[in-house]
PDB file of N, CA and C in Angstrom:
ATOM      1  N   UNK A   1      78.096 170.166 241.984  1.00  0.00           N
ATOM      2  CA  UNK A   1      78.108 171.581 242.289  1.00  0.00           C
ATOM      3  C   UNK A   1      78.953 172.312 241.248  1.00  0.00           C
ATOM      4  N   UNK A   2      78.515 173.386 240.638  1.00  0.00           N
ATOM      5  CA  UNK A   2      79.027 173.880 239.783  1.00  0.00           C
ATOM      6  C   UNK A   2      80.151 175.342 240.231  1.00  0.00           C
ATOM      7  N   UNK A   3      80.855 175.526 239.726  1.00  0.00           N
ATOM      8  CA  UNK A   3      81.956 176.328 239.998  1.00  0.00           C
ATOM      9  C   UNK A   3      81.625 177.813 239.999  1.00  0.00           C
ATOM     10  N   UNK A   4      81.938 178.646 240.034  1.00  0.00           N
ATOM     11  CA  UNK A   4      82.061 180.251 239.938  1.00  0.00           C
ATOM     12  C   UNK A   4      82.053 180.178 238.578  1.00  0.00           C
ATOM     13  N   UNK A   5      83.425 180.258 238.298  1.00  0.00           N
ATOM     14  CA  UNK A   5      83.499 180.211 236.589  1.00  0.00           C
ATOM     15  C   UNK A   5      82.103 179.801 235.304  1.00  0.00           C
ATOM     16  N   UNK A   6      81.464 178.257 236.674  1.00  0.00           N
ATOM     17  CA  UNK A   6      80.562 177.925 235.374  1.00  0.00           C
ATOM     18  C   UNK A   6      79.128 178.834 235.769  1.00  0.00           C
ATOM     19  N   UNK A   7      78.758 178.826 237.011  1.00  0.00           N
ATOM     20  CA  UNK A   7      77.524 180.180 237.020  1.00  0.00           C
ATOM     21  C   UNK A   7      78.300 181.324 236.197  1.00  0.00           C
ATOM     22  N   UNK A   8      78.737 181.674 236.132  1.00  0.00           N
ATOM     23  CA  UNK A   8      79.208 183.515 235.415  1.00  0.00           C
ATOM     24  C   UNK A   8      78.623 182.872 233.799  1.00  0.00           C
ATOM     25  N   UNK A   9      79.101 181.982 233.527  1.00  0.00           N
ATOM     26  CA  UNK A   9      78.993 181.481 232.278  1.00  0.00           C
ATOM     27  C   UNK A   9      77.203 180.988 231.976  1.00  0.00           C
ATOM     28  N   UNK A  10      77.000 180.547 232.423  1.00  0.00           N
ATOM     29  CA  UNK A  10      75.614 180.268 232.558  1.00  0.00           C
ATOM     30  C   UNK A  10      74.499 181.692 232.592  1.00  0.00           C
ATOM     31  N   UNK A  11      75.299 182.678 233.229  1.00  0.00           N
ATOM     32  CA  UNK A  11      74.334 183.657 233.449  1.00  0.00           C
ATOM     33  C   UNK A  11      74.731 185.217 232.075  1.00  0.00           C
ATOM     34  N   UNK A  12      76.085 184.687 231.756  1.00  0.00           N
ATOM     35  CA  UNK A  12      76.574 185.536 230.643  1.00  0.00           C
ATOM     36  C   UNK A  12      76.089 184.517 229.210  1.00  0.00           C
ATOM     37  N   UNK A  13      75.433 183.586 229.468  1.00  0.00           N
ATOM     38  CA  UNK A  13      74.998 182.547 228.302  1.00  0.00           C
ATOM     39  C   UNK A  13      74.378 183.532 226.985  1.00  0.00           C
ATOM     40  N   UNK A  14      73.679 182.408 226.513  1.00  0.00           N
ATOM     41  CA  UNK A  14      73.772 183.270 224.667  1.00  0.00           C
ATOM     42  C   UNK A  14      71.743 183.575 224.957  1.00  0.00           C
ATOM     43  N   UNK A  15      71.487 185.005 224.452  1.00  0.00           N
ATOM     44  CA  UNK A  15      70.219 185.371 224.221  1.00  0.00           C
ATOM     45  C   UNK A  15      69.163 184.025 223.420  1.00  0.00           C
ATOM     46  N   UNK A  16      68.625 184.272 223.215  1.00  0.00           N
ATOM     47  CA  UNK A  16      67.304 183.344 222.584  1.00  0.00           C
ATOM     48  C   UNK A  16      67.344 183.155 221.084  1.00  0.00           C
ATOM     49  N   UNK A  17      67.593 184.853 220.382  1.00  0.00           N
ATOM     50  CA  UNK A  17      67.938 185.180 219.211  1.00  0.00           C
ATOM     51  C   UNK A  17      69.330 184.604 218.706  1.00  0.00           C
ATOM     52  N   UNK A  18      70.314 184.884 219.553  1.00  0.00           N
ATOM     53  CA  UNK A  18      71.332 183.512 219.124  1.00  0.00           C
ATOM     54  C   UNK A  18      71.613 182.451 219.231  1.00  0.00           C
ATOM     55  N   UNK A  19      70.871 182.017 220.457  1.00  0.00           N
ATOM     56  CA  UNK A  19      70.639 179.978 220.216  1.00  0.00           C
ATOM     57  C   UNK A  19      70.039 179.918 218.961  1.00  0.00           C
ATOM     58  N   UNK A  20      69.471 181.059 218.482  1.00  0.00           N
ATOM     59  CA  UNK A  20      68.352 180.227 217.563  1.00  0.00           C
ATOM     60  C   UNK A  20      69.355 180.553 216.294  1.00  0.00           C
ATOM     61  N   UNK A  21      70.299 181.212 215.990  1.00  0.00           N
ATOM     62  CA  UNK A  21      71.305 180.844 215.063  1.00  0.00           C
ATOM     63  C   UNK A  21      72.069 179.611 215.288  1.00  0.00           C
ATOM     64  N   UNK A  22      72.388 179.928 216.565  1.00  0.00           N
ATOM     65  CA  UNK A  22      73.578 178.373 216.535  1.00  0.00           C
ATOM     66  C   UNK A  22      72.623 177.589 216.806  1.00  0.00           C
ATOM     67  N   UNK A  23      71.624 176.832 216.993  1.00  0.00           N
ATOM     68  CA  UNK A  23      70.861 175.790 216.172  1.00  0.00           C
ATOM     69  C   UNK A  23      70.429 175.865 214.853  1.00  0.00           C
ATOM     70  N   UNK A  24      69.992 176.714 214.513  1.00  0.00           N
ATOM     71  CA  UNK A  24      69.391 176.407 213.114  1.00  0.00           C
ATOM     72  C   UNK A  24      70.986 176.530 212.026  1.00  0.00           C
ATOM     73  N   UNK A  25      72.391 176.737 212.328  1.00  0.00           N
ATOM     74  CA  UNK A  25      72.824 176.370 211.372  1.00  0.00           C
ATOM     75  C   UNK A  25      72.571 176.709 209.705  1.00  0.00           C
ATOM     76  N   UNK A  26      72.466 176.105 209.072  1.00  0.00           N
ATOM     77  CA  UNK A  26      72.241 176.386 207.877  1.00  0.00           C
ATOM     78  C   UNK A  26      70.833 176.364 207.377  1.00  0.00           C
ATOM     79  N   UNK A  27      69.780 175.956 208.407  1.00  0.00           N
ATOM     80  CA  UNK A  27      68.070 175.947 208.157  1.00  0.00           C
ATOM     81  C   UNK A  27      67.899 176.693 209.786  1.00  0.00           C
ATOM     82  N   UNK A  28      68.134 178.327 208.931  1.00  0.00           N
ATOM     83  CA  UNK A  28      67.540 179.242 210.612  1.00  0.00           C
ATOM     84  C   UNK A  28      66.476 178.012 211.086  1.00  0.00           C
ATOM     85  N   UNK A  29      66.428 178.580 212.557  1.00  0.00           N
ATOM     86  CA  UNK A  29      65.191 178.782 213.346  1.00  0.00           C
ATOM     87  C   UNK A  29      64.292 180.198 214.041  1.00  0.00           C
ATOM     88  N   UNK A  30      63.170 179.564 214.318  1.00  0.00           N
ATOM     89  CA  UNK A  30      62.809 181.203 214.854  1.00  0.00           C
ATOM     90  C   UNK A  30      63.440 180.977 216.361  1.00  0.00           C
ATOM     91  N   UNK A  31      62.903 182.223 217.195  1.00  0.00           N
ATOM     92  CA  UNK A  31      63.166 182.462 218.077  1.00  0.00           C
ATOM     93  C   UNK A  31      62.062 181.982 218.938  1.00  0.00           C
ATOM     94  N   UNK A  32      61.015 181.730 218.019  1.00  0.00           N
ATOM     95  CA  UNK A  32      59.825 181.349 218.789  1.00  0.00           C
ATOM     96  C   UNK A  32      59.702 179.696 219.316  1.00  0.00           C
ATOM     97  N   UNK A  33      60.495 179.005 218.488  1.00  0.00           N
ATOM     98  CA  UNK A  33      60.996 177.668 218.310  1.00  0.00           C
ATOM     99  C   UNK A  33      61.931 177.311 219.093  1.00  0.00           C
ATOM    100  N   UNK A  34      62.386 178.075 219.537  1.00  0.00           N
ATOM    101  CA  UNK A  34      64.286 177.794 220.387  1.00  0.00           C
ATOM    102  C   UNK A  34      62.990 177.819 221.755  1.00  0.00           C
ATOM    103  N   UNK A  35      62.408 178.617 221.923  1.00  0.00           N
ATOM    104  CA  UNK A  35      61.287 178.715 223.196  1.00  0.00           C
ATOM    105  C   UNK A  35      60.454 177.431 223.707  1.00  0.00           C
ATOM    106  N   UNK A  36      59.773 177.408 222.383  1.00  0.00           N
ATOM    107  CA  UNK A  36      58.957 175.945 222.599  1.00  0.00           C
ATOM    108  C   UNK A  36      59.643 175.001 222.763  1.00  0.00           C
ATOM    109  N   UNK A  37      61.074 174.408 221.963  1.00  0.00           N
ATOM    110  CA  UNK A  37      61.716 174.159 222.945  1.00  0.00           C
ATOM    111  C   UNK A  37      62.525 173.771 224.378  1.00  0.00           C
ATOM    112  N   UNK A  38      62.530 174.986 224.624  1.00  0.00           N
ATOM    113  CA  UNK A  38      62.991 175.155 225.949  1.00  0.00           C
ATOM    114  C   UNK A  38      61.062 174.633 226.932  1.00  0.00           C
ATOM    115  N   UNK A  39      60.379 175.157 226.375  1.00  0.00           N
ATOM    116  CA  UNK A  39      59.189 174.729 226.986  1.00  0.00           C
ATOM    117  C   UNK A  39      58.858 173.539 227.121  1.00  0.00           C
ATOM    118  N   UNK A  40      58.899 172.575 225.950  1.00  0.00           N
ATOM    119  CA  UNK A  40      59.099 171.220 226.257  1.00  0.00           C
ATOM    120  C   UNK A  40      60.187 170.531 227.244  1.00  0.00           C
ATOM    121  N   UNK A  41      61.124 170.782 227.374  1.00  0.00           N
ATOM    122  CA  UNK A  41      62.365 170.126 228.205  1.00  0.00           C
ATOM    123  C   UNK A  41      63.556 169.783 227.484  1.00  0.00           C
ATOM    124  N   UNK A  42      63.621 170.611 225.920  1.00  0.00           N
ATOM    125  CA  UNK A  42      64.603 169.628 225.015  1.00  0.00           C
ATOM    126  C   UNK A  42      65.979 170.388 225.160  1.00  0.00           C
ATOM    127  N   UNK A  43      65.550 171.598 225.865  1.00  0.00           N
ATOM    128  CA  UNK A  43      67.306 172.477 225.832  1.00  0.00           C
ATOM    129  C   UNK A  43      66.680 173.314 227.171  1.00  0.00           C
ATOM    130  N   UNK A  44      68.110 173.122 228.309  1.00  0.00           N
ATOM    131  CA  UNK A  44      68.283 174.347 229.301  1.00  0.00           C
ATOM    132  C   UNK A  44      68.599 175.767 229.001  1.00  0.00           C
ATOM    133  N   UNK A  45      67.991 176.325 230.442  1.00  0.00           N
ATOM    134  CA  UNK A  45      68.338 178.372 230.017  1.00  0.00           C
ATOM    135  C   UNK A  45      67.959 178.462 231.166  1.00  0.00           C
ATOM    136  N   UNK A  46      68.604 179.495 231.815  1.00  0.00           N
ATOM    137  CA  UNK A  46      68.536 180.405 232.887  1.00  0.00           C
ATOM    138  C   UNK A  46      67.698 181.892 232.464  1.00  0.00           C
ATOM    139  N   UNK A  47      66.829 182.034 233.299  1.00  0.00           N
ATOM    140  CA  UNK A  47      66.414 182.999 233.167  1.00  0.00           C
ATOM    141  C   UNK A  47      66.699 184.251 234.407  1.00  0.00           C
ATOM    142  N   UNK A  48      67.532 185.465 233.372  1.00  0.00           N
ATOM    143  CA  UNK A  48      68.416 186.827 233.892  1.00  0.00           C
ATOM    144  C   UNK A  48      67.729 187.301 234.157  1.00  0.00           C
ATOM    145  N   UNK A  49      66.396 187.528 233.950  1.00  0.00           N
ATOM    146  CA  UNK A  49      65.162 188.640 234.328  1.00  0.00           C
ATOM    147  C   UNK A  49      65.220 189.339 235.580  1.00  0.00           C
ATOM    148  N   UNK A  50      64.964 190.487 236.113  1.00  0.00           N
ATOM    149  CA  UNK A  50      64.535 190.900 237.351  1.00  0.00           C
ATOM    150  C   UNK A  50      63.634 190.604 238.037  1.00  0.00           C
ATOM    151  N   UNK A  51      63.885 190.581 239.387  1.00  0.00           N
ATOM    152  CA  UNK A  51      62.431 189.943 240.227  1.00  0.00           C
ATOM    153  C   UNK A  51      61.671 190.756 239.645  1.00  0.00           C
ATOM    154  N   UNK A  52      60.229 190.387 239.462  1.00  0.00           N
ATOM    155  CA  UNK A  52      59.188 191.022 239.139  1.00  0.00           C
ATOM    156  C   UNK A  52      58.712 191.212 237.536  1.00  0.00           C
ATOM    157  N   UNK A  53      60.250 191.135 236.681  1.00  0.00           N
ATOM    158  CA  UNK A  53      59.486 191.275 235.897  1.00  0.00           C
ATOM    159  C   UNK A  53      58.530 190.641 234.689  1.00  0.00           C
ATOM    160  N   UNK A  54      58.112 191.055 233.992  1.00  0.00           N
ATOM    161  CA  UNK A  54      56.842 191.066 233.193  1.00  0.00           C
ATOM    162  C   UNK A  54      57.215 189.425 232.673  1.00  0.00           C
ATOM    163  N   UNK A  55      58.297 188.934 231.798  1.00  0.00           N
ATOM    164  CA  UNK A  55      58.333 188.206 231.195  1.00  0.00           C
ATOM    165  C   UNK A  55      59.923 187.845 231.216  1.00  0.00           C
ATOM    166  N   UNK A  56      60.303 186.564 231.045  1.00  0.00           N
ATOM    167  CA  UNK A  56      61.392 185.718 231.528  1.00  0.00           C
ATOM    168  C   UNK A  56      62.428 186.295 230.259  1.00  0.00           C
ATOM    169  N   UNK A  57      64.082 186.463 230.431  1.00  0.00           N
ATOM    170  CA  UNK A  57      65.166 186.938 229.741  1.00  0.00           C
ATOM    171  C   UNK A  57      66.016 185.716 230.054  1.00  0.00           C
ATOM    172  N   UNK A  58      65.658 184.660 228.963  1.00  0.00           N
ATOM    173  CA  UNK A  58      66.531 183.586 228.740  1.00  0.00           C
ATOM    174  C   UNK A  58      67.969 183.709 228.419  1.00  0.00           C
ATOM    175  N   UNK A  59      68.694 182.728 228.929  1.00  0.00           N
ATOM    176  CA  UNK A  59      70.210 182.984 228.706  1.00  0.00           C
ATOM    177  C   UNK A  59      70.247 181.097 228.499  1.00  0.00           C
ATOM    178  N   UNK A  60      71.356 180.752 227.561  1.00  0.00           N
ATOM    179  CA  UNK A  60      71.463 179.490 227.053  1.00  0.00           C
ATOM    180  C   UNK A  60      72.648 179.398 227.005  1.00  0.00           C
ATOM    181  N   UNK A  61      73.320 178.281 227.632  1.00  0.00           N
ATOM    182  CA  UNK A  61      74.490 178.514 227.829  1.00  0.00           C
ATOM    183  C   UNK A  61      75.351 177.602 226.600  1.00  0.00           C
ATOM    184  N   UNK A  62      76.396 177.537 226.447  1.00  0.00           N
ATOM    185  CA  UNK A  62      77.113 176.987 225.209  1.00  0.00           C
ATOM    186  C   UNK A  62      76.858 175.277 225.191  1.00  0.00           C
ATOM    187  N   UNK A  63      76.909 174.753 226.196  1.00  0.00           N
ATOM    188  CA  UNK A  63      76.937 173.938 226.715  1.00  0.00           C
ATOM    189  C   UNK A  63      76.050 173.066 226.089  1.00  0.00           C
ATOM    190  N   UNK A  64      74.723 173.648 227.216  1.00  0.00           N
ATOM    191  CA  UNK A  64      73.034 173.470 226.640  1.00  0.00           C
ATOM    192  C   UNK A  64      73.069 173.508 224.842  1.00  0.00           C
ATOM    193  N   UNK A  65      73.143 174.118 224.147  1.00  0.00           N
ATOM    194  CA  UNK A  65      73.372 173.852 222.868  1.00  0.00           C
ATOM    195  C   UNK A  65      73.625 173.039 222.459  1.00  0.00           C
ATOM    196  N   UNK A  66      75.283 172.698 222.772  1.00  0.00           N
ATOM    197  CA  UNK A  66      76.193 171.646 222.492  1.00  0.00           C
ATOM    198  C   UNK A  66      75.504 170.503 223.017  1.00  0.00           C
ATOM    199  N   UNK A  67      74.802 170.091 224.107  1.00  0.00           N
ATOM    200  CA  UNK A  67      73.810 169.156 224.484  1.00  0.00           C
ATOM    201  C   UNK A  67      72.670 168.460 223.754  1.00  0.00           C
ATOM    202  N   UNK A  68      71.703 169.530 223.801  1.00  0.00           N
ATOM    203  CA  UNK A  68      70.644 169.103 222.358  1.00  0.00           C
ATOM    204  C   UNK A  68      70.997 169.068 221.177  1.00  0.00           C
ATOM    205  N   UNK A  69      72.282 169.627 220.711  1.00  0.00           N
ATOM    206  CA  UNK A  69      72.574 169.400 218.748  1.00  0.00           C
ATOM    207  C   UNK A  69      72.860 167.999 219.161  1.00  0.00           C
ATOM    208  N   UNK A  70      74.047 167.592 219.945  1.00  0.00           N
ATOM    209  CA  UNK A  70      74.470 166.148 220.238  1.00  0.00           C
ATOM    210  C   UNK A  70      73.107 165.290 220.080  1.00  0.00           C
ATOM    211  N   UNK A  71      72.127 165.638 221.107  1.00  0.00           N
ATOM    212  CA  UNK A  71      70.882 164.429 220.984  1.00  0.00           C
ATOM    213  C   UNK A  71      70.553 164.446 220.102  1.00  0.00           C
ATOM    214  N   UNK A  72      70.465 165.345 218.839  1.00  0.00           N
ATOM    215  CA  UNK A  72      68.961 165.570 217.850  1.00  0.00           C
ATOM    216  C   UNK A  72      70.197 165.234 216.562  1.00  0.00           C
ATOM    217  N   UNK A  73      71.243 165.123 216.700  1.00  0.00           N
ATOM    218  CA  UNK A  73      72.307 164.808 215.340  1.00  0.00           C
ATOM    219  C   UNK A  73      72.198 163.531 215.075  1.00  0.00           C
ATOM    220  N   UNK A  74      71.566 162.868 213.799  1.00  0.00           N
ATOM    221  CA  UNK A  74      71.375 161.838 213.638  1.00  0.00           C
ATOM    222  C   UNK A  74      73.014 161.063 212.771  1.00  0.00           C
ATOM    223  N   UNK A  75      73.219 159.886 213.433  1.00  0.00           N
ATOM    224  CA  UNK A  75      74.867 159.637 213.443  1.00  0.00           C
ATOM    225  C   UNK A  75      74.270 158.465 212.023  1.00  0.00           C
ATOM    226  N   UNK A  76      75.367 158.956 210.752  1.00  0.00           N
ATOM    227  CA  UNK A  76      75.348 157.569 210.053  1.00  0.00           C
ATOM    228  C   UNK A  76      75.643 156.290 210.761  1.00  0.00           C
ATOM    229  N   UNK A  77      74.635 155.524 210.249  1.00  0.00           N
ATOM    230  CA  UNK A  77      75.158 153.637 211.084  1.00  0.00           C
ATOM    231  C   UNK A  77      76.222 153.626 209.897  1.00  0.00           C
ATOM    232  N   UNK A  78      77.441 152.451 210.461  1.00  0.00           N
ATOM    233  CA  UNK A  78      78.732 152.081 210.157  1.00  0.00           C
ATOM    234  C   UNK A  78      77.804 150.261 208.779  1.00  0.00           C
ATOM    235  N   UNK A  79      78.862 150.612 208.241  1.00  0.00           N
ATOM    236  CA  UNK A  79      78.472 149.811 207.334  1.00  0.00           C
ATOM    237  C   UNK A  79      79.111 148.018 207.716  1.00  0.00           C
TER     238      UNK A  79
END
């Protein structure tokens, strides 16, 4: 069960347009990519949207980031 502190955080998480900086790092990504993504299952987001409306307002939390760079960072093997 997650805390107060960590919903506020989760729901104050980072837009779409800036996951897709803090992943792409030094080789941007689009924004369209941070999506597909999230569409496959490879990174979490809450979606802030209002009931009803038209189309989903992703929020990504620091976390979630810090999650998938961890999986997708390929670690030198030790010699």
């Amino acid at each position: 069960m997650r805390t107060i502190e960590q919903e506020r955080a989760r729901y104050n998480g980072i837009s779409t347009s800036e996951a897709a900086k803090r992943i792409g790092g030094a080789v941007p990504v689009s924004n369209e990519h941070v999506l597909a993504l999230l569409e496959d299952g490879e990174i979490e987001a809450t979606d802030v949207s209002r009931a009803g409306a038209k189309r989903p307002e992703w929020r990504f939390s620091p976390e979630s980031i810090d999650s998938f760079m961890e999986r997708r960072t390929k670690k030198a093997k030790a010699a």
